[in-house]
Protein backbone atom coordinates (compact mmCIF):
# COMPACT_ATOMS: atom_id res chain seq x y z
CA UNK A 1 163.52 35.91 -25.46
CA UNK A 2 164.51 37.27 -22.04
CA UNK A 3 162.41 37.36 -18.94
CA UNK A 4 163.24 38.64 -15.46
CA UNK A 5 160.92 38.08 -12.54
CA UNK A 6 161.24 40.54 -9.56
CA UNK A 7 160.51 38.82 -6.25
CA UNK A 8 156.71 40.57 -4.72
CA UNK A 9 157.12 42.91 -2.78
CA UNK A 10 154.15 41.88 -0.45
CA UNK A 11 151.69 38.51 -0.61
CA UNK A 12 148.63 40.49 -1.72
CA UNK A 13 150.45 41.67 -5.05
CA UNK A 14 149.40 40.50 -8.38
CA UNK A 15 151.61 39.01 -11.04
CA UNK A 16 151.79 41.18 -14.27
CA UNK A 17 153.80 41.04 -17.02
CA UNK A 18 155.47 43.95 -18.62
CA UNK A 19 156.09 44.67 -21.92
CA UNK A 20 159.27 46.14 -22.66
CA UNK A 21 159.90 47.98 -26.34
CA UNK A 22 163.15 47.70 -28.13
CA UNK A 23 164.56 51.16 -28.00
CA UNK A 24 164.13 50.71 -23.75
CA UNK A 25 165.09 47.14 -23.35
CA UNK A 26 168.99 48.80 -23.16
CA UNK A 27 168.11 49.19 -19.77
CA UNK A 28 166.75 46.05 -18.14
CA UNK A 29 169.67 43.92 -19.73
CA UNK A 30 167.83 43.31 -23.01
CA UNK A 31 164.26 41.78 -21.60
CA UNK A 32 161.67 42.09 -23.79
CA UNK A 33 159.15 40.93 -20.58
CA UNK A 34 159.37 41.62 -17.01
CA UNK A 35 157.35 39.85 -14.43
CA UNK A 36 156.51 41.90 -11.63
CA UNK A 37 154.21 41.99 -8.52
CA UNK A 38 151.89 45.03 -8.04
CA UNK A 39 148.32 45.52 -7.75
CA UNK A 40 148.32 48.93 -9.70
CA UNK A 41 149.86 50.36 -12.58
CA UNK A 42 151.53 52.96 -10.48
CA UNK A 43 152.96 50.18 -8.02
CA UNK A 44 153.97 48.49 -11.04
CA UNK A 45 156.25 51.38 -12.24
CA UNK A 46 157.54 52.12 -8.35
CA UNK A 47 158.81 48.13 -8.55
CA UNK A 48 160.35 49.24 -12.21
CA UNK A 49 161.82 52.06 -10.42
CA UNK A 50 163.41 50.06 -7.56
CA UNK A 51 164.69 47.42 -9.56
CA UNK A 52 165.80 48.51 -13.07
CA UNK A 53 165.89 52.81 -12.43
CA UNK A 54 167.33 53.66 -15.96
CA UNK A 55 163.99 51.79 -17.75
CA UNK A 56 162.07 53.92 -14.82
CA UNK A 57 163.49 57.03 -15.99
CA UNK A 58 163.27 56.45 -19.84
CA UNK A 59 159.10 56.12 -18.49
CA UNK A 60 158.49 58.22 -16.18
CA UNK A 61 159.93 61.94 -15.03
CA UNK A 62 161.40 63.19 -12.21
CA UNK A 63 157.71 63.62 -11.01
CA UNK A 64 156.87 60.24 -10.99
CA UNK A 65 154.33 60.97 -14.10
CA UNK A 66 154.57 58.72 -17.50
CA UNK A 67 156.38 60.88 -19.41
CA UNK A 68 154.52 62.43 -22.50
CA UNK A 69 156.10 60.54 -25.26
CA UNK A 70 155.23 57.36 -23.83
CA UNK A 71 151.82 55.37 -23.85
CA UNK A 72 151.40 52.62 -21.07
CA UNK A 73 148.40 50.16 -21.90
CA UNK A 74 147.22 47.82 -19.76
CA UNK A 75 145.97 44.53 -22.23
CA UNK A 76 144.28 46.60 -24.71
CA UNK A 77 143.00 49.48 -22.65
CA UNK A 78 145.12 52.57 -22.48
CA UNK A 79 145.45 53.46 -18.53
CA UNK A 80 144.22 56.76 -19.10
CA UNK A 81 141.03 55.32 -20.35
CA UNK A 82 140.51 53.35 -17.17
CA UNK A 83 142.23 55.17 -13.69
CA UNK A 84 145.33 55.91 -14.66
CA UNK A 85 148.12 55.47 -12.35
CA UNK A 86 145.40 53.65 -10.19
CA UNK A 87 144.33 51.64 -12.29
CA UNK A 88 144.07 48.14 -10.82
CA UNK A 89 145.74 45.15 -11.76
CA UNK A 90 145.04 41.10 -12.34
CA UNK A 91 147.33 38.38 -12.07
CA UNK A 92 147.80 37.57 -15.52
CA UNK A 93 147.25 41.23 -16.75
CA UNK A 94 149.90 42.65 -19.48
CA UNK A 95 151.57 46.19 -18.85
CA UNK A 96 152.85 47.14 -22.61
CA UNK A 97 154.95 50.45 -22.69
CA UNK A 98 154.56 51.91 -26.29
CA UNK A 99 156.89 54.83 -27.16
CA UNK A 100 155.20 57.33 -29.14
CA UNK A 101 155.24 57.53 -32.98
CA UNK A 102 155.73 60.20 -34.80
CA UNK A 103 157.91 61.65 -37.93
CA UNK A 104 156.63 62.91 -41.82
């Protein structure tokens, strides 16, 4: 099992891990966890964004939105049941990036 760890950005962030599915771990060199430093869920993606921007893109659009096929939870909660992008983070908190399902 791969891990990276991304240096914080500032002292005040808090350390997350991130979940990374199979069909996106092609583009953060096969890591099924990242650990990051951000205090939101939004800062979290910005720090995906700077430091592996082909996972960033297969998440988010060109607006900086989570695309609509994909589901970002944070623990168990999905962030759009909380505050969304703002939702805030705690050191120890799990970012999980689920893909949508679908098919007949």
């Amino acid at each position: 099992m791969r891990t990276r760890t991304v240096p914080p950005p500032h002292r005040d962030a808090t350390s997350v891990e991130v979940f990374v599915p199979s069909p996106l771990r092609q583009y953060c060199d096969g890591a099924r966890k990242l650990m990051l430093s951000a205090p939101t869920v939004r800062a979290t993606l910005e720090e995906l964004e700077r430091s592996y921007p082909s996972l960033y893109r297969g998440v988010c659009d060109e607006t900086g939105a989570v695309r609509q096929h994909i589901n970002v939870f944070v623990n168990s909660t999905h962030m759009r049941d909380r505050e969304g992008l703002d939702t805030e983070l705690a050191s120890g908190d799990t970012i999980i990036i689920l893909p949508a399902v679908s098919g007949g």
